[in-house]
N, C-alpha and C. Protein backbone atom coordinates (compact mmCIF):
# COMPACT_ATOMS: atom_id res chain seq x y z
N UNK A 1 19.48 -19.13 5.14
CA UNK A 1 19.77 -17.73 4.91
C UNK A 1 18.45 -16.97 4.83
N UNK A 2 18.17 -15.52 5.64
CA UNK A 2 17.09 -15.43 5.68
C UNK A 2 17.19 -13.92 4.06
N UNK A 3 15.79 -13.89 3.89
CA UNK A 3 15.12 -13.52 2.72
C UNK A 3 15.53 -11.92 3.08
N UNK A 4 15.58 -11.09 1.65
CA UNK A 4 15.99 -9.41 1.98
C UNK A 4 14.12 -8.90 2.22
N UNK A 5 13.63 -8.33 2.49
CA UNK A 5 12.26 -7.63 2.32
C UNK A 5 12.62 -6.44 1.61
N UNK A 6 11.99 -6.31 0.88
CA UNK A 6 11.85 -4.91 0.35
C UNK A 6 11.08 -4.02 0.67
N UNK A 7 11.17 -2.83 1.38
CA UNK A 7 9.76 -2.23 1.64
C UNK A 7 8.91 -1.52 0.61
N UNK A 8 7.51 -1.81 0.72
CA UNK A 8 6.82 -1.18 -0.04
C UNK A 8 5.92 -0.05 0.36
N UNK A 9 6.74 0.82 -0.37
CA UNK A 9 6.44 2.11 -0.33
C UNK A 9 5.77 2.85 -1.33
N UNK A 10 4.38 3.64 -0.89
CA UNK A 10 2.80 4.04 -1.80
C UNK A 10 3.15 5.32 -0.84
N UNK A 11 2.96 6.54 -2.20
CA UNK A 11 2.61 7.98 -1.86
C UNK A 11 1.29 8.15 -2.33
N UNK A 12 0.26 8.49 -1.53
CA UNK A 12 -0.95 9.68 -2.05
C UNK A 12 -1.02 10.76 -1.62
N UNK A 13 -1.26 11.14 -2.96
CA UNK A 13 -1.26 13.19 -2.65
C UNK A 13 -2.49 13.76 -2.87
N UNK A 14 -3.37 13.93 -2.09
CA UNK A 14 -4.78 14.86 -3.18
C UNK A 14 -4.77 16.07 -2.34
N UNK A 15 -4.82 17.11 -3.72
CA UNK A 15 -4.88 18.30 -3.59
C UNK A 15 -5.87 18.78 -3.70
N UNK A 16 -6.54 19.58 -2.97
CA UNK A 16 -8.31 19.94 -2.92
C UNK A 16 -9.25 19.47 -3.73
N UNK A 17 -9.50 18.10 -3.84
CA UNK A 17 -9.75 16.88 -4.04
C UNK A 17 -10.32 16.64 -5.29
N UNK A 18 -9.55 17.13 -6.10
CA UNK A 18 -9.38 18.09 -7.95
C UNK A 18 -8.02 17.21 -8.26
N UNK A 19 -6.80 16.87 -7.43
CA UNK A 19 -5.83 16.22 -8.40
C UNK A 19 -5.16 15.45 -7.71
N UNK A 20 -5.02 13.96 -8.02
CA UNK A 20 -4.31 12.87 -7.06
C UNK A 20 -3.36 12.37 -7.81
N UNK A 21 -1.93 12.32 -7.09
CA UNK A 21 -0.83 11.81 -7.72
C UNK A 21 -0.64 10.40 -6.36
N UNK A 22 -0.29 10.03 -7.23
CA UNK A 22 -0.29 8.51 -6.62
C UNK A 22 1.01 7.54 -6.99
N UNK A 23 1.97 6.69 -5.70
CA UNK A 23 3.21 6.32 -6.84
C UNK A 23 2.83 4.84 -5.80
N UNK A 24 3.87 3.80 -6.29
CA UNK A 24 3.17 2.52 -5.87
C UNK A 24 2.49 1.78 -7.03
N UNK A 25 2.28 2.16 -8.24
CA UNK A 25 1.01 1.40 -8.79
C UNK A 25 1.61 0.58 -9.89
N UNK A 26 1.38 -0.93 -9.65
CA UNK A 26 1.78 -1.77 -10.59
C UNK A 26 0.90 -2.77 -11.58
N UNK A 27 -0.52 -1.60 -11.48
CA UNK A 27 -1.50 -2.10 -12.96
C UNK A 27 -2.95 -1.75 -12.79
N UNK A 28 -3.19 -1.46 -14.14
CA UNK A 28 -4.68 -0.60 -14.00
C UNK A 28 -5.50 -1.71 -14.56
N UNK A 29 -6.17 -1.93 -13.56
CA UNK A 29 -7.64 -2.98 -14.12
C UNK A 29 -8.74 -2.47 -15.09
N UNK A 30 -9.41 -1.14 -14.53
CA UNK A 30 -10.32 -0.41 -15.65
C UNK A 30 -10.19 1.06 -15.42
N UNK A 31 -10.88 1.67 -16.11
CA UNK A 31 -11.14 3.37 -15.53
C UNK A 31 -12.25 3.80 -16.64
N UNK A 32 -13.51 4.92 -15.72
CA UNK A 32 -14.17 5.56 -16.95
C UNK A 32 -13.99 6.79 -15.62
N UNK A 33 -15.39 7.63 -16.19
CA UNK A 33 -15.48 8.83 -15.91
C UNK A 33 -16.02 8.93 -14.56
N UNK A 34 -16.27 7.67 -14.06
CA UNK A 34 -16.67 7.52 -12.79
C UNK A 34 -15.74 6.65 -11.45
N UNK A 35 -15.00 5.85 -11.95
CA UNK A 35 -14.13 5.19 -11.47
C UNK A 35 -12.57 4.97 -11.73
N UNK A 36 -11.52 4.82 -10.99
CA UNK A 36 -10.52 4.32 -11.81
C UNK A 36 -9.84 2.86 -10.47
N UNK A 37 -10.10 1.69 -10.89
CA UNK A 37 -9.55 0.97 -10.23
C UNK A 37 -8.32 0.33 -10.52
N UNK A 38 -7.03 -0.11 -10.18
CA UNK A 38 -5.79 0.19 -9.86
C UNK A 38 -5.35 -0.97 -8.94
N UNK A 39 -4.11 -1.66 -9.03
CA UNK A 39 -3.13 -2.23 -8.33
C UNK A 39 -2.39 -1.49 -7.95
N UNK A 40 -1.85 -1.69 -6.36
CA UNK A 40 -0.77 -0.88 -5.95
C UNK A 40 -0.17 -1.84 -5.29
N UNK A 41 1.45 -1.66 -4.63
CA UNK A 41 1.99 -2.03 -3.73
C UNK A 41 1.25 -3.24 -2.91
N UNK A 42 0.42 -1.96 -2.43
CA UNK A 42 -0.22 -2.28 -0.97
C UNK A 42 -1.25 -2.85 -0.88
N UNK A 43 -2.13 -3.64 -2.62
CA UNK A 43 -3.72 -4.02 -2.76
C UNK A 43 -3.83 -3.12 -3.74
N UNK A 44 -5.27 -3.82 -3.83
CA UNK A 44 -6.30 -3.03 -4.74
C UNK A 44 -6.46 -1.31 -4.20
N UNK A 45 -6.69 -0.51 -5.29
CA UNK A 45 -7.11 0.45 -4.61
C UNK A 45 -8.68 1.26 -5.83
N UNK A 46 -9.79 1.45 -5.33
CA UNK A 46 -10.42 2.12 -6.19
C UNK A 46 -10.89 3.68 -5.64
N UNK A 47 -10.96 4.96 -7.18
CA UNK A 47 -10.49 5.71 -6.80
C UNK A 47 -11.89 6.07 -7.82
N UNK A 48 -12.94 7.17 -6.83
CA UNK A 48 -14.19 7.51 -7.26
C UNK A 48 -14.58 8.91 -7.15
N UNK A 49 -15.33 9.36 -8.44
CA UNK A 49 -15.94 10.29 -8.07
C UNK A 49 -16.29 10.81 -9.64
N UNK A 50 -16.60 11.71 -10.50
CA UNK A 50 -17.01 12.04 -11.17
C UNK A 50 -16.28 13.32 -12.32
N UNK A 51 -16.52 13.26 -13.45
CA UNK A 51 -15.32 13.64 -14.88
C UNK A 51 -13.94 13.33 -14.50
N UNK A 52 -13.56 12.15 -13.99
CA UNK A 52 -12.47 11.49 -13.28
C UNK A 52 -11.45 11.16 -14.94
N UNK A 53 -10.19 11.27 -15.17
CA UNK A 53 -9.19 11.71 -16.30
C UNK A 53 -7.77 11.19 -16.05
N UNK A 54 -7.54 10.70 -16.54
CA UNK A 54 -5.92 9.54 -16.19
C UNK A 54 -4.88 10.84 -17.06
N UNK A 55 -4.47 12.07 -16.43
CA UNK A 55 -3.67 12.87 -16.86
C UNK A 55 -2.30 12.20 -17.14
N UNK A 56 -1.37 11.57 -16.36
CA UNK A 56 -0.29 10.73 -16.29
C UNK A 56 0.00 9.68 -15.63
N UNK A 57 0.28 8.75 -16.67
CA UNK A 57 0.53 7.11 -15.91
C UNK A 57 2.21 6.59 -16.12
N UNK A 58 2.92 6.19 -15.48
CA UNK A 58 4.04 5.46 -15.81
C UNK A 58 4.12 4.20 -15.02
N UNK A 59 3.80 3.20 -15.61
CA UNK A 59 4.00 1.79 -14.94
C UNK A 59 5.63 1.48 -14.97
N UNK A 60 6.44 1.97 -15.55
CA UNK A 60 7.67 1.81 -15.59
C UNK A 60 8.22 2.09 -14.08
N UNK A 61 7.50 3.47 -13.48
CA UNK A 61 8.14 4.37 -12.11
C UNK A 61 6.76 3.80 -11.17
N UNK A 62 5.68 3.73 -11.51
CA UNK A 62 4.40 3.31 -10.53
C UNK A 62 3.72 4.43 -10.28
N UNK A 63 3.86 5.37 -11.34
CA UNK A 63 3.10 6.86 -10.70
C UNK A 63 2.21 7.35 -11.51
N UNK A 64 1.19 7.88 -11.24
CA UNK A 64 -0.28 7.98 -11.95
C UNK A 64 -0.92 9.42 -11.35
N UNK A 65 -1.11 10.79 -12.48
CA UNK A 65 -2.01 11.17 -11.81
C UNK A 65 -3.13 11.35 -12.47
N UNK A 66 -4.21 11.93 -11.42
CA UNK A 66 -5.75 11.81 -12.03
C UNK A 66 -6.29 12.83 -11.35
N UNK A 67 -7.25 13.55 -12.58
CA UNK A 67 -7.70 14.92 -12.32
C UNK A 67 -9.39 14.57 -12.28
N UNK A 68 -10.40 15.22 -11.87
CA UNK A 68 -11.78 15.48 -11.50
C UNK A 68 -12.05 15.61 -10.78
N UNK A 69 -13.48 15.24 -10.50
CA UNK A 69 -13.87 15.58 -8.81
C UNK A 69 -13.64 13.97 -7.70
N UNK A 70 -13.18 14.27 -6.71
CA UNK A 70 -12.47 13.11 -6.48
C UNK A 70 -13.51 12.74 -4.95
N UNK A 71 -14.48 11.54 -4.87
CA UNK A 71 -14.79 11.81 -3.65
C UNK A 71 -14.36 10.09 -2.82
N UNK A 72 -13.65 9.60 -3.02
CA UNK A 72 -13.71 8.22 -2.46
C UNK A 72 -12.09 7.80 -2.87
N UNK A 73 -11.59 7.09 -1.64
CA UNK A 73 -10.17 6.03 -2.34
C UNK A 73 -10.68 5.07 -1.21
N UNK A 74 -10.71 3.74 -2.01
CA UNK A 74 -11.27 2.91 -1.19
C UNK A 74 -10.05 1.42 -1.50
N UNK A 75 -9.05 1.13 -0.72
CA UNK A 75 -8.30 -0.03 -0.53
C UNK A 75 -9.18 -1.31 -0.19
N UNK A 76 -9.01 -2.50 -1.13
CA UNK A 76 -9.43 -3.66 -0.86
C UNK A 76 -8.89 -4.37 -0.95
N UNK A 77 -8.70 -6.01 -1.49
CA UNK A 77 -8.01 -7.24 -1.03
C UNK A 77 -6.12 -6.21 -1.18
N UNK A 78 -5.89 -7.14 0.44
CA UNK A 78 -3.97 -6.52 0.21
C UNK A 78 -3.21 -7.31 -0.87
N UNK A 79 -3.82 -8.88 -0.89
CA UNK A 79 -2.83 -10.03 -1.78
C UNK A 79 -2.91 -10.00 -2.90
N UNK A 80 -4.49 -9.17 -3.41
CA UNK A 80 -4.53 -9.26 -4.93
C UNK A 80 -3.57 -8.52 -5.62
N UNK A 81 -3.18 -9.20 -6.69
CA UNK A 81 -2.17 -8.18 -7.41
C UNK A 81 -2.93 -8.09 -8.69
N UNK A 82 -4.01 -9.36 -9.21
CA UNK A 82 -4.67 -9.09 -10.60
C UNK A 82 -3.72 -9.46 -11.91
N UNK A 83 -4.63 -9.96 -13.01
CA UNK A 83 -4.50 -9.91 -13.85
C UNK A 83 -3.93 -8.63 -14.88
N UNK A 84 -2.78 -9.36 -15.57
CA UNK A 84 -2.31 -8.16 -16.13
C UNK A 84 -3.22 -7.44 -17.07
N UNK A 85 -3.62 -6.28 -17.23
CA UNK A 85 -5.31 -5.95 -18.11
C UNK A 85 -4.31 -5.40 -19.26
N UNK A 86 -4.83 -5.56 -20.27
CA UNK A 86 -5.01 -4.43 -21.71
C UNK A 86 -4.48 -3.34 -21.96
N UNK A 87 -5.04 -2.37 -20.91
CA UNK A 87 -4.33 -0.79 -19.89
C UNK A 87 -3.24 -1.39 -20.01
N UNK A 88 -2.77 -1.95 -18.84
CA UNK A 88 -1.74 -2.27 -18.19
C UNK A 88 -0.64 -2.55 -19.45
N UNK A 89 -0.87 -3.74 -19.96
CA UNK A 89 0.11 -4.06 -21.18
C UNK A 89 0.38 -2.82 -21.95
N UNK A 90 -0.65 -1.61 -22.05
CA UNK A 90 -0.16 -0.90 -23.59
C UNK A 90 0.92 0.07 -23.06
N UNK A 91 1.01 0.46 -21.25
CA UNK A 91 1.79 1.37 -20.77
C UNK A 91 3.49 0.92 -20.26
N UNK A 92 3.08 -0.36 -20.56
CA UNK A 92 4.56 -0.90 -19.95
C UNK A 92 5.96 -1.13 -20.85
């Protein structure tokens, strides 16, 4: 019997590159004022730039947004999914 797939489906939104809503995300590894790196769906994703601010997170729905100056989203390994972090546990 063959297997159902589920598709996985990641929205990014950045709005004049001041506010990114993001859905897909199933765990936050770290974040400061310079970085916020992130599990999604689809891989790693790290998300850069400077007075960077975790306005809203719901790991329950996978949606996160983040306000500052935003100059980089950079996707890396697709398979990693990571260790569940600290973050991660206190939002779930």
């Amino acid at each position: 019997m063959a297997e159902k797939i589920t598709a996985k489906n990641q929205n990014i939104i950045l709005e004049d590159r001041k506010k990114l809503n993001i859905s897909g995300i199933t765990d936050v590894d770290s974040f400061d004022e310079k970085s916020v790196c992130l599990y999604t769906q689809l891989g790693e994703l790290t998300i850069r730039g400077n007075d960077l601010h975790i306005d809203s997170m719901s790991i329950e729905n996978g949606d996160m947004t983040i306000s500052g100056d935003i100059s980089a989203m950079i996707y890396g390994d697709r398979d990693k999914k990571g260790p569940v972090s600290a973050i991660g546990r206190l939002f779930r």
